[in-house]
C-alpha atoms as a PDB file:
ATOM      1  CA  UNK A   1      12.598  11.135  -3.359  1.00  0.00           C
ATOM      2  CA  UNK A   2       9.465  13.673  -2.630  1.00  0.00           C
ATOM      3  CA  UNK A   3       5.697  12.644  -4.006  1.00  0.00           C
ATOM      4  CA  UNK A   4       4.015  15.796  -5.435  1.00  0.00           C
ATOM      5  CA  UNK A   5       0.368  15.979  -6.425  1.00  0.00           C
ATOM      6  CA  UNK A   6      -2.399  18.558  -6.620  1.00  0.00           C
ATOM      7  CA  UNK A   7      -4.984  19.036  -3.996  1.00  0.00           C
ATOM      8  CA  UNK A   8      -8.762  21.056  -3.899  1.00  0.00           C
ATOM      9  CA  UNK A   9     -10.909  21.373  -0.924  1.00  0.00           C
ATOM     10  CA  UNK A  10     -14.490  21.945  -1.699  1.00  0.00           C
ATOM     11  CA  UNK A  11     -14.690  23.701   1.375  1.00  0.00           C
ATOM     12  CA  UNK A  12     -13.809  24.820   4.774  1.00  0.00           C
ATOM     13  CA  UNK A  13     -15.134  22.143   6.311  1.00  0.00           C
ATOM     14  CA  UNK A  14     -13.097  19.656   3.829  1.00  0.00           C
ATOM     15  CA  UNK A  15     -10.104  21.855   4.653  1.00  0.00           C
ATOM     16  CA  UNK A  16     -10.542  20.633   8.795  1.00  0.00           C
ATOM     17  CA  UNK A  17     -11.325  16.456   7.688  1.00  0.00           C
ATOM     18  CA  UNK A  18      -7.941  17.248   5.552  1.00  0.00           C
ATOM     19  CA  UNK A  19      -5.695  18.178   8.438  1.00  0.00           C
ATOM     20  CA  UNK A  20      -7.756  15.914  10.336  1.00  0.00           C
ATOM     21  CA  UNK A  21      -6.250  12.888   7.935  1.00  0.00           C
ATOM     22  CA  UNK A  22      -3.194  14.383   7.555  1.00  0.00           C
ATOM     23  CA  UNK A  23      -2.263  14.591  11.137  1.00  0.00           C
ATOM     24  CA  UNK A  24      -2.539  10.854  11.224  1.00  0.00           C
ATOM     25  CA  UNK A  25       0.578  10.898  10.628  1.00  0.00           C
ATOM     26  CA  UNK A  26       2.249  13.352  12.512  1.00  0.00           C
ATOM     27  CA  UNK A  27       5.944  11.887  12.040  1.00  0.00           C
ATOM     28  CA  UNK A  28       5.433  12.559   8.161  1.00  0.00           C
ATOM     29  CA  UNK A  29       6.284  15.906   6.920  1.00  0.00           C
ATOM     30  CA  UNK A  30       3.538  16.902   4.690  1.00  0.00           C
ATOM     31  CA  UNK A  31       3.640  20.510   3.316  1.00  0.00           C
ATOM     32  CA  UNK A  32       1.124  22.371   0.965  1.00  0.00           C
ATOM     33  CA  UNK A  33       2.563  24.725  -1.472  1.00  0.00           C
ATOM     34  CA  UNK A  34       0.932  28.106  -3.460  1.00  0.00           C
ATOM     35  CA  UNK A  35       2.810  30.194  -5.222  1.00  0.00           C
ATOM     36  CA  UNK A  36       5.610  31.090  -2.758  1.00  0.00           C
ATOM     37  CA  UNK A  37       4.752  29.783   0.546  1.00  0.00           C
ATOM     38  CA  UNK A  38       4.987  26.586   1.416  1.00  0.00           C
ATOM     39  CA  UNK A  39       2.868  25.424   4.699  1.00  0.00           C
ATOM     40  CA  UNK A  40       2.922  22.725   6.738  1.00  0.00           C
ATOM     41  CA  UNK A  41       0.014  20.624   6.156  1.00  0.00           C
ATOM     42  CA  UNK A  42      -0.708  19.778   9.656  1.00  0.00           C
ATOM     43  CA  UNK A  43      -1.821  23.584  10.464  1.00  0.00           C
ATOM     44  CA  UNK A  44      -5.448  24.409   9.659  1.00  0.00           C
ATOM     45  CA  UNK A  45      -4.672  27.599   9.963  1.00  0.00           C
ATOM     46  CA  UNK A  46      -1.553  27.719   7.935  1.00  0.00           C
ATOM     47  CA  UNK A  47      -3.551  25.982   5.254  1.00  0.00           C
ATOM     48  CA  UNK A  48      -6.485  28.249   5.537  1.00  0.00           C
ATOM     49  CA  UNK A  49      -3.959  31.561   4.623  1.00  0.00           C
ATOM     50  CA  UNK A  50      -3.210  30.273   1.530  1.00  0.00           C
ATOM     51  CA  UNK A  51      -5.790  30.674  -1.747  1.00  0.00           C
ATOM     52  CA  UNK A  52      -8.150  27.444  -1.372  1.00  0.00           C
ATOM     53  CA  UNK A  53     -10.194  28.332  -4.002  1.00  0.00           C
ATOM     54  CA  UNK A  54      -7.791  26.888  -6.494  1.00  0.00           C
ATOM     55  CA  UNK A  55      -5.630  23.584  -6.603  1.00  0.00           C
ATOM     56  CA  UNK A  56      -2.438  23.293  -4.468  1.00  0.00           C
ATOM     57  CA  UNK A  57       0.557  21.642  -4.564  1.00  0.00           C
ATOM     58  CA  UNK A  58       0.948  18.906  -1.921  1.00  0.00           C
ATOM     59  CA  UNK A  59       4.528  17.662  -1.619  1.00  0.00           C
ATOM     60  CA  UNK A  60       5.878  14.561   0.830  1.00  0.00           C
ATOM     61  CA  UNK A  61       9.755  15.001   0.448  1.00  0.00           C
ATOM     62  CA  UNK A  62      10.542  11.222   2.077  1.00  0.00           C
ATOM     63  CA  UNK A  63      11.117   7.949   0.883  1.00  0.00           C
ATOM     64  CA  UNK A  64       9.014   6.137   2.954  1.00  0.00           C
ATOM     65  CA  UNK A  65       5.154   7.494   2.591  1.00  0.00           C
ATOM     66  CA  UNK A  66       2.478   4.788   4.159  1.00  0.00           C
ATOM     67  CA  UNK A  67       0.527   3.200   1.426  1.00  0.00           C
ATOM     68  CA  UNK A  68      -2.347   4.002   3.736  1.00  0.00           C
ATOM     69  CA  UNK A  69      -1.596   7.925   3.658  1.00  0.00           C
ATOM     70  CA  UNK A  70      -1.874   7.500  -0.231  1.00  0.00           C
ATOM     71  CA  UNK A  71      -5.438   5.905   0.581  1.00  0.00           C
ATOM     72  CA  UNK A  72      -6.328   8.303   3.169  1.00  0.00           C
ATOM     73  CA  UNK A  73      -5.386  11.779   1.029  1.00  0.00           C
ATOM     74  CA  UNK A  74      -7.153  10.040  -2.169  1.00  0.00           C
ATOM     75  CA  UNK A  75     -10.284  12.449  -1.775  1.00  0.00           C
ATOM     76  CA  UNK A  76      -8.689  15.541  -1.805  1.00  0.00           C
ATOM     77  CA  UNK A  77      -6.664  14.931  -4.724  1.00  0.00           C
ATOM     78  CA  UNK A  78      -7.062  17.204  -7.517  1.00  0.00           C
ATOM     79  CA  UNK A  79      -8.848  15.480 -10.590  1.00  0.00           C
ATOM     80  CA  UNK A  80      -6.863  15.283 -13.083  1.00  0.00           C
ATOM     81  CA  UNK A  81      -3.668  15.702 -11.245  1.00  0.00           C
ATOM     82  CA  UNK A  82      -0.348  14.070 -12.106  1.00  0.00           C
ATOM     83  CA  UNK A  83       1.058  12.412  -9.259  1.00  0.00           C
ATOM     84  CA  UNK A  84       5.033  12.953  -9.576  1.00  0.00           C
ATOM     85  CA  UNK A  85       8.052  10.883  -7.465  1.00  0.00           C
ATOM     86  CA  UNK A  86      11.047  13.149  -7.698  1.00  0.00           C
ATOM     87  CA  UNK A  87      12.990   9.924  -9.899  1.00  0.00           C
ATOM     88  CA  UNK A  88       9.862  10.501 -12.474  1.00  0.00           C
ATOM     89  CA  UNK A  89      11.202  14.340 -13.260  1.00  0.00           C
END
């Protein structure tokens, strides 16, 4: 199963207190997608060479995502988003 939503940072400094949160939870592999390349959400500066000025695709291919990572990434989470579970395709 893989969790998919859409993600904005309003800025750099929202793109650091991201990976920040993200890297929480180090043993979960998180990855940002845009366009073709797909980065791992744990890298600052993978995340910073992709196009922030737009939404991007977060995607958590596992069956077992915290309820608290849900919480924690709740900020960044594109308004008006729809959250997807791969059994919901």
């Amino acid at each position: 199963m893989m969790y998919s939503t859409d993600v904005f940072f309003k800025n750099l400094n929202s793109v650091k207190e991201f990976v920040d949160t993200v890297s929480k939870y180090s043993k979960l592999e998180v990855n940002l997608v845009s366009d073709i390349y797909t980065m791992d959400a744990h890298s600052l500066i993978g995340i910073l060479s992709l196009d922030i000025s737009s939404p991007i695709r977060l995607e958590v291919p596992s069956d077992e995502i915290p309820e608290t990572f849900l919480e924690d990434i709740g900020p960044y989470i594109y308004e008006g988003s729809k959250e997807k579970t791969a059994s919901e395709e």
